[in-house]
C-alpha atoms as a PDB file:
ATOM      1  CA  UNK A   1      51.900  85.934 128.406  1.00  0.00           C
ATOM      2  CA  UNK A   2      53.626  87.889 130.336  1.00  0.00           C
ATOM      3  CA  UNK A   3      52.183  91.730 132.107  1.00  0.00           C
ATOM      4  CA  UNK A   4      54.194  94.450 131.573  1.00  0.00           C
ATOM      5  CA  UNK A   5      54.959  96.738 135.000  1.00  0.00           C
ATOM      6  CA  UNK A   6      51.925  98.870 135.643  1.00  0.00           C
ATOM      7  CA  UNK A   7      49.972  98.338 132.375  1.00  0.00           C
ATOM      8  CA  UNK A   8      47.189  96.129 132.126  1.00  0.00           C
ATOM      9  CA  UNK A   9      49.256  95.563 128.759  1.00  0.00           C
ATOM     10  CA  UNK A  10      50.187  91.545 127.588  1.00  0.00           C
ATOM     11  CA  UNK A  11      53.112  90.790 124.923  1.00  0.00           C
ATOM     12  CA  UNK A  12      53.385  87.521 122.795  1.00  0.00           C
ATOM     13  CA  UNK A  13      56.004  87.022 119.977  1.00  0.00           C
ATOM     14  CA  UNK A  14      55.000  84.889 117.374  1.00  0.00           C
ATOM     15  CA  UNK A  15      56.651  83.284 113.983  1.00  0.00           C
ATOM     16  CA  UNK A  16      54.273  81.353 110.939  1.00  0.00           C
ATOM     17  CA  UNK A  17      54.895  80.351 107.743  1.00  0.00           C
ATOM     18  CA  UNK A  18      52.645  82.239 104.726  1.00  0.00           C
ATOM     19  CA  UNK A  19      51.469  81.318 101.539  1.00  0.00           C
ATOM     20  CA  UNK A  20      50.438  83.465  98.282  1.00  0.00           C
ATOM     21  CA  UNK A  21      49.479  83.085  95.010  1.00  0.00           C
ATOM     22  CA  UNK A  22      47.078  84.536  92.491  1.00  0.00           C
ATOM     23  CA  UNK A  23      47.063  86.091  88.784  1.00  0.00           C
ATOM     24  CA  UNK A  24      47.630  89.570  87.696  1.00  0.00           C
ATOM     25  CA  UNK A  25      46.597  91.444  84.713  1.00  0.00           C
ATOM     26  CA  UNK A  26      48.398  95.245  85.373  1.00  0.00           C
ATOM     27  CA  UNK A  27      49.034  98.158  83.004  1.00  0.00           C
ATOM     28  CA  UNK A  28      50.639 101.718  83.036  1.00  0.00           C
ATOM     29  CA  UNK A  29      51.680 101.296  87.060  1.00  0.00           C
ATOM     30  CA  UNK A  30      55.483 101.118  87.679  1.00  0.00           C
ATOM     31  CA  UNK A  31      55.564  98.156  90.678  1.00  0.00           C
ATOM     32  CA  UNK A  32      58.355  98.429  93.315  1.00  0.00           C
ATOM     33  CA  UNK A  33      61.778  96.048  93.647  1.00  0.00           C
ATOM     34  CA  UNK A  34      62.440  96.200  90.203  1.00  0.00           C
ATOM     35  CA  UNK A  35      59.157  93.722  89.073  1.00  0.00           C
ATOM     36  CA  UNK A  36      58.196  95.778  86.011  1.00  0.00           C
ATOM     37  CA  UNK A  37      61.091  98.262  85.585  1.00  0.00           C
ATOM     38  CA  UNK A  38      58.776  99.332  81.963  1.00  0.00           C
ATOM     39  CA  UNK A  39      55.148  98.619  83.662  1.00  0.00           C
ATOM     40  CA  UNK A  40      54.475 101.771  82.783  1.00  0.00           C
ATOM     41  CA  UNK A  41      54.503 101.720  79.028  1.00  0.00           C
ATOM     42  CA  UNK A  42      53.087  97.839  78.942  1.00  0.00           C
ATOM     43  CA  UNK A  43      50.695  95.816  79.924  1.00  0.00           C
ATOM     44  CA  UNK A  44      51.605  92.289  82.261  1.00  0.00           C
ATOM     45  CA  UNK A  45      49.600  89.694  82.236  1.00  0.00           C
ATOM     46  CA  UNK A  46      49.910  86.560  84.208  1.00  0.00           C
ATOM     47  CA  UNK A  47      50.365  84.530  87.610  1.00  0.00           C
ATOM     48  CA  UNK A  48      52.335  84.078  90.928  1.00  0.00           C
ATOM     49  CA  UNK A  49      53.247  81.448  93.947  1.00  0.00           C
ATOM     50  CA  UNK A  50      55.300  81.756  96.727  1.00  0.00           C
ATOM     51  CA  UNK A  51      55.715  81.843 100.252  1.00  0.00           C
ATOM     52  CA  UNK A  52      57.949  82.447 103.473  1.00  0.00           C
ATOM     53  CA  UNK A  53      58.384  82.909 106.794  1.00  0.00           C
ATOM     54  CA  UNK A  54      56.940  85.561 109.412  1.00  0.00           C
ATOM     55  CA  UNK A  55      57.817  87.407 112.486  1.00  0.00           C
ATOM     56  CA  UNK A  56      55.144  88.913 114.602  1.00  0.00           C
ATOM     57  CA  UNK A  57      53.968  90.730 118.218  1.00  0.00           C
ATOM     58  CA  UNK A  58      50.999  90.627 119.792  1.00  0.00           C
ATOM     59  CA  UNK A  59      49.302  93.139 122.622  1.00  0.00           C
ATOM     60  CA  UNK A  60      46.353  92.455 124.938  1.00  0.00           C
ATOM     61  CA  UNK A  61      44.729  95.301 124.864  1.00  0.00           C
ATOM     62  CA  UNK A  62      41.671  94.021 126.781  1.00  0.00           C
ATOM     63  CA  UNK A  63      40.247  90.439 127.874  1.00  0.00           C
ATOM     64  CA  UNK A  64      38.920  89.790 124.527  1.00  0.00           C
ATOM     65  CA  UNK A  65      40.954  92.258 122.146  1.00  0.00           C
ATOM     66  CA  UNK A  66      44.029  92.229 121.204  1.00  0.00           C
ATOM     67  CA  UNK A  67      46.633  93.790 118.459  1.00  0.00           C
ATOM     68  CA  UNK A  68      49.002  92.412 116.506  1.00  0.00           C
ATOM     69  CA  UNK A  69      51.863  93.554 114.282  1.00  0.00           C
ATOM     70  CA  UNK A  70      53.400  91.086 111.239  1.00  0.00           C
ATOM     71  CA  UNK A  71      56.104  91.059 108.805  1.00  0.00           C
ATOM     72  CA  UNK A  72      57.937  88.603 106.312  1.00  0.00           C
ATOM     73  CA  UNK A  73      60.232  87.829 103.852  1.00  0.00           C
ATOM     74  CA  UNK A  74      59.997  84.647 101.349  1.00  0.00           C
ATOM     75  CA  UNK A  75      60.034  83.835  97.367  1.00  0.00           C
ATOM     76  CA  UNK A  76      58.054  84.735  94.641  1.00  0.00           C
ATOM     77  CA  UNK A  77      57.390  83.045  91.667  1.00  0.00           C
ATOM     78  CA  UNK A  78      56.085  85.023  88.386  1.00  0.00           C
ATOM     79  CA  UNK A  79      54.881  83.994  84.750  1.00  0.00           C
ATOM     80  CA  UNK A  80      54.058  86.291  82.989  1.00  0.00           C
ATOM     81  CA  UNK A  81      53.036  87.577  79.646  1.00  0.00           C
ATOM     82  CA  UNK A  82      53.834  91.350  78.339  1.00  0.00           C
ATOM     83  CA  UNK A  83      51.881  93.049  75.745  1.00  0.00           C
ATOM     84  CA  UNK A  84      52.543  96.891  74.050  1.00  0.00           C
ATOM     85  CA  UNK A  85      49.627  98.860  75.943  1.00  0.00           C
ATOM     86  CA  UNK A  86      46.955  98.769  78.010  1.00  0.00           C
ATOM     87  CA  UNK A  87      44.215  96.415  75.637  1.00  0.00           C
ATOM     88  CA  UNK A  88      45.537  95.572  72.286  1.00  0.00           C
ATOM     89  CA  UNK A  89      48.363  94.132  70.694  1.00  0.00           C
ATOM     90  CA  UNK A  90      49.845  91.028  70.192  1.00  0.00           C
ATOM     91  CA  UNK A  91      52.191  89.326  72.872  1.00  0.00           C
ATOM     92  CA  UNK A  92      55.198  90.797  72.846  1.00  0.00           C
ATOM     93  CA  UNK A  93      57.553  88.258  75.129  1.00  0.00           C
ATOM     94  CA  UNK A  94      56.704  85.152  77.562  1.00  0.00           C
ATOM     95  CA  UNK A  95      58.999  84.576  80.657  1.00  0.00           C
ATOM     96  CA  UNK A  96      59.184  84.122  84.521  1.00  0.00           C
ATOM     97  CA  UNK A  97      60.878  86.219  87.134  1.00  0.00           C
ATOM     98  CA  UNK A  98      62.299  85.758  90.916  1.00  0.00           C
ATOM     99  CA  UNK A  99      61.856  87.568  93.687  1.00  0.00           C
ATOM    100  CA  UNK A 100      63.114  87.197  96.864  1.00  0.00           C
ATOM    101  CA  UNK A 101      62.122  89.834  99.637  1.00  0.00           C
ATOM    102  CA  UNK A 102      59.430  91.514 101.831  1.00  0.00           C
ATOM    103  CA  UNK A 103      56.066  88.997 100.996  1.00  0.00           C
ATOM    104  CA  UNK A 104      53.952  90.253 103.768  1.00  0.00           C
ATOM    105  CA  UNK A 105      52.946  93.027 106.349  1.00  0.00           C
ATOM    106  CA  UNK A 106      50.299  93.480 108.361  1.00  0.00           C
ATOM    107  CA  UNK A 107      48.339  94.880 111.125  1.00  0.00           C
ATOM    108  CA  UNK A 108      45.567  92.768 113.114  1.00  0.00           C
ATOM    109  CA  UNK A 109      42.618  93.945 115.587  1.00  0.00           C
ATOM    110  CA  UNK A 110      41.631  90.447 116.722  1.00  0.00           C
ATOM    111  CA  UNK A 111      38.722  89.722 118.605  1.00  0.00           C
ATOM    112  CA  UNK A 112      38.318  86.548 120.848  1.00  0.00           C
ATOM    113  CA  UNK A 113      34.874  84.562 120.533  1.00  0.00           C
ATOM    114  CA  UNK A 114      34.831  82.068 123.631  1.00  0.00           C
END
């Protein structure tokens, strides 16, 4: 780590690897990047895995506090099931979907036990 001039101020660029997965049960929202284009008139019901790579910054702020900034892009797996509304009905259609894209963002306060 390196100080910037005249600021008690430390920067640190990091990369990582991520991870995600999980299930999903959504109805009546409309989900960005084209996931549910009709999520809004059906109900999805399934699960996801994926992952990807991350870029990242980090600030010393103080001896034993410190903020960091992350983003990343990867792949995203979905099954999923789709059904006519919100709790009813009988399944409608079965399939998967790809996604390729932003997978995280994120903001850390970190605080350093030692």
């Amino acid at each position: 780590m390196r100080p910037i001039k005249g600021i008690n101020l430390y920067l640190r660029h990091f990369f990582g690897v991520h991870g995600l997965g999980g299930e999903y049960n959504i109805a009546k929202v409309k989900l960005p990047f084209g996931l549910a284009k009709d999520g809004k008139d059906y109900r999805y019901d399934g699960s996801y895995v994926g992952g990807g790579v991350s870029y990242g910054y980090q600030w010393m702020l103080a001896r034993k506090w410190s903020l960091e900034a992350t983003v990343g892009v990867g792949y995203v797996r979905f099954n999923y099931d789709k059904y006519p509304c919100y709790d009813c009905g009988q399944r409608l259609e079965s399939g998967n979907k790809n996604y390729f894209g932003p997978t995280k963002v994120g903001i850390n306060l970190i605080f350093v036990i030692n």
